[in-house]
C-alpha atoms as a PDB file:
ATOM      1  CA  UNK A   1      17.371 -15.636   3.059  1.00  0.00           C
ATOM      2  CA  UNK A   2      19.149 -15.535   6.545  1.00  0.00           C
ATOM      3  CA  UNK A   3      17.598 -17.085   9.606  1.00  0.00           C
ATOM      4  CA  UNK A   4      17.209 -14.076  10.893  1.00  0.00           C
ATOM      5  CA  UNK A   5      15.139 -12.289   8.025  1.00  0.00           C
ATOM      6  CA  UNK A   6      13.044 -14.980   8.437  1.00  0.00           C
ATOM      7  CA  UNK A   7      12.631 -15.041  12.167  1.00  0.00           C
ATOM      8  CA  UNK A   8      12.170 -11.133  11.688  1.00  0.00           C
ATOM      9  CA  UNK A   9       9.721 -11.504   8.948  1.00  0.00           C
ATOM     10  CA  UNK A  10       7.415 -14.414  10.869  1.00  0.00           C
ATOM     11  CA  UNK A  11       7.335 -12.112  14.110  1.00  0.00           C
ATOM     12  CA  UNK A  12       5.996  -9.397  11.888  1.00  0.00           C
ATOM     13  CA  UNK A  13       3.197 -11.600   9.920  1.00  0.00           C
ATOM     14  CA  UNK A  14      -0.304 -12.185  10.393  1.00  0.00           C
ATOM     15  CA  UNK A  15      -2.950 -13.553   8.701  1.00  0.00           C
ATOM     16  CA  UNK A  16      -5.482 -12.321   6.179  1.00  0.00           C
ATOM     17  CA  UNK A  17      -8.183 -11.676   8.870  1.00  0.00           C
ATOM     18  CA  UNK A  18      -5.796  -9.046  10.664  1.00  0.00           C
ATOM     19  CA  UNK A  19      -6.966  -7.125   6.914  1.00  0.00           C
ATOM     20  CA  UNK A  20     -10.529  -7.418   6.815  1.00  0.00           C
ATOM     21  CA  UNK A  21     -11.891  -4.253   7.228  1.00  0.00           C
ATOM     22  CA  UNK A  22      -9.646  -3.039   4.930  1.00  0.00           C
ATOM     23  CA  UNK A  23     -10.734  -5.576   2.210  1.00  0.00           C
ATOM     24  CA  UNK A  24     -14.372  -4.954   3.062  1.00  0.00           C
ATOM     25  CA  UNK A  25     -14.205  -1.105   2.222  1.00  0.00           C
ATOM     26  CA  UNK A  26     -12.202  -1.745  -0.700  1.00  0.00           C
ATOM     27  CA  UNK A  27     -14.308  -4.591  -2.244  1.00  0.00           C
ATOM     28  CA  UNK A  28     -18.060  -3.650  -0.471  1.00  0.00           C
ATOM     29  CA  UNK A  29     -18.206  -6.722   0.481  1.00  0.00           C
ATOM     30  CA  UNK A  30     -16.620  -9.641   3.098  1.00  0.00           C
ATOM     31  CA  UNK A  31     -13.390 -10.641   1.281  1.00  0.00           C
ATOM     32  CA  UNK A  32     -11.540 -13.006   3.717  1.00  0.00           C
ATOM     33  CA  UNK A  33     -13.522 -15.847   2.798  1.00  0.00           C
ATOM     34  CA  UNK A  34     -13.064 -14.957  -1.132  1.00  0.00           C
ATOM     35  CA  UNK A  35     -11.260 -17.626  -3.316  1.00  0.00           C
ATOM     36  CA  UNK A  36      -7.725 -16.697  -4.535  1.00  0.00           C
ATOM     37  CA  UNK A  37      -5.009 -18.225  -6.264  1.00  0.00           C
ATOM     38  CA  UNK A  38      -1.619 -17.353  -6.215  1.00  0.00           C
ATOM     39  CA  UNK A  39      -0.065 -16.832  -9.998  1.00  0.00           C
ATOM     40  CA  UNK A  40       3.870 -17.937  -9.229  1.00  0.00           C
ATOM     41  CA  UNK A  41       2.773 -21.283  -7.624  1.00  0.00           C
ATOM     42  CA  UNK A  42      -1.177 -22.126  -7.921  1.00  0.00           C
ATOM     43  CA  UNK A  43      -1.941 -22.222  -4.396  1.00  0.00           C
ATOM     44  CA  UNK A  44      -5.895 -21.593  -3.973  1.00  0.00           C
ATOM     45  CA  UNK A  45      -6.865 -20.417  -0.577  1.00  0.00           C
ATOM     46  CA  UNK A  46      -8.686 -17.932   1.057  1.00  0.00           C
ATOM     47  CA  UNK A  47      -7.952 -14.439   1.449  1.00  0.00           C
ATOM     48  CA  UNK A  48      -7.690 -15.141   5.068  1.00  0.00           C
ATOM     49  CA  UNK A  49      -5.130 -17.616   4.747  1.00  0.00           C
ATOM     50  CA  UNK A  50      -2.676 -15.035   3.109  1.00  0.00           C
ATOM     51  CA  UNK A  51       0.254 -13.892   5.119  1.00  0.00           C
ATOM     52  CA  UNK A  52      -0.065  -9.974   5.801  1.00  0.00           C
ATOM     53  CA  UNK A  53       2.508  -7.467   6.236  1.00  0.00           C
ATOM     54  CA  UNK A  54       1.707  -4.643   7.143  1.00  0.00           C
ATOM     55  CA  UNK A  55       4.429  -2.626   8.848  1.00  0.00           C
ATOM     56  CA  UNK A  56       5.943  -0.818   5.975  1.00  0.00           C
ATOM     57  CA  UNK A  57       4.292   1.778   3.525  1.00  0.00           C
ATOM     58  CA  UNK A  58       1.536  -0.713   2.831  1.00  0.00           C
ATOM     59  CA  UNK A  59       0.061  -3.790   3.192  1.00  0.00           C
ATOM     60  CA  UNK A  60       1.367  -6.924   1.454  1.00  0.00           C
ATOM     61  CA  UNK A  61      -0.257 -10.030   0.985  1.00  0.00           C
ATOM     62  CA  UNK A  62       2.039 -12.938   0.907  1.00  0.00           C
ATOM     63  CA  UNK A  63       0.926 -16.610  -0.314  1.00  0.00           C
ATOM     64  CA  UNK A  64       1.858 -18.693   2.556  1.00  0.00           C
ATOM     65  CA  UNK A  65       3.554 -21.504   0.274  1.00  0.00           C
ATOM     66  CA  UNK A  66       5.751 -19.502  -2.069  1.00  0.00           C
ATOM     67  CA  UNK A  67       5.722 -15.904  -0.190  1.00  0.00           C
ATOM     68  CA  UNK A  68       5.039 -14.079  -3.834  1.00  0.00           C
ATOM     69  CA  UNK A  69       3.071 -11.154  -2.993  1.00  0.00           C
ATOM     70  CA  UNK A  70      -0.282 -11.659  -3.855  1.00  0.00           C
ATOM     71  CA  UNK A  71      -1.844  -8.477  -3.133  1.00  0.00           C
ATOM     72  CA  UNK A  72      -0.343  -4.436  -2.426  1.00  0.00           C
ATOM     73  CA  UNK A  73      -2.460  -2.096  -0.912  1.00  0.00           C
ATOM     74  CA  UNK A  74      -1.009   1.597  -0.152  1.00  0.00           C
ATOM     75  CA  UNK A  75      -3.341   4.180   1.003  1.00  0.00           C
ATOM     76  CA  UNK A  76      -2.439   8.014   0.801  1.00  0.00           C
ATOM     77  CA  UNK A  77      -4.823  10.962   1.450  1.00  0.00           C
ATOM     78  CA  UNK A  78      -5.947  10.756  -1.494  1.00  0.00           C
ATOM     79  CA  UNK A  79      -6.204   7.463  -2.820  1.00  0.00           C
ATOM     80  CA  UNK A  80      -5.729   3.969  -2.335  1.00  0.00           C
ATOM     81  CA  UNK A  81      -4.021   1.596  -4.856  1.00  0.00           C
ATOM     82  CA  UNK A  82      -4.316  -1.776  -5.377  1.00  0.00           C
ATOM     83  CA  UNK A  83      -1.841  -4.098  -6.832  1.00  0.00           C
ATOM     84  CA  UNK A  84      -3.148  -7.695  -7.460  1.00  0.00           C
ATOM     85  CA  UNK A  85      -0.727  -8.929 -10.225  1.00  0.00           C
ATOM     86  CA  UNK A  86       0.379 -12.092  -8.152  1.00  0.00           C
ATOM     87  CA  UNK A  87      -3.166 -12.894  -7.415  1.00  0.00           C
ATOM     88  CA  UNK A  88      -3.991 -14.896 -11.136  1.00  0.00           C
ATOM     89  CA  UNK A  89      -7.707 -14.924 -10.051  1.00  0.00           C
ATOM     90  CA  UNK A  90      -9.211 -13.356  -7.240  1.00  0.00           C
ATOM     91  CA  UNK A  91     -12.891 -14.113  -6.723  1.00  0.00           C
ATOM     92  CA  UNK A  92     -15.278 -11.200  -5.583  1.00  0.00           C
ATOM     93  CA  UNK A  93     -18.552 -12.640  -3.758  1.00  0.00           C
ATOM     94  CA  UNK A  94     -21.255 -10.771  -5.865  1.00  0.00           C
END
């Protein structure tokens, strides 16, 4: 990756909090504080601690070690999807 893509792509990131109303309508519950790990490297964390991108057609959640995307959300009027198949657990507080 250029320098540039990656001074673009730090301007545009923010962390998981910057998500969690989002998380907490999807879920029904407080999320940022819910375990994760990432499936390409193993990195647990919080939700919060994920790198968010959200200036494109949805919202990507990054893992701030290895950048795989951890978590897709796209809403349209008439759904929302979510895509957690680089999350290889994600813990919902029950």
């Amino acid at each position: 990756m250029e320098v540039d893509q990656i001074d673009m792509n730090t301007q545009l990131m923010v962390d998981g909090n910057a998500v969690a109303g989002l998380l907490q309508e999807l879920f029904a519950t407080e999320m940022t504080i819910a375990p994760t790990c990432c499936a390409g490297c193993g990195r647990e964390g919080e939700m919060g601690s994920l790198h968010v991108y959200q200036h494109g057609a949805g919202i990507v959640l990054r893992c701030p070690t290895c950048q795989q995307a951890v978590l897709r959300i796209v809403r349209t009027p008439r759904a929302m999807y979510v895509d957690a198949r680089g999350a290889a657990y994600l813990s919902i507080p029950g």
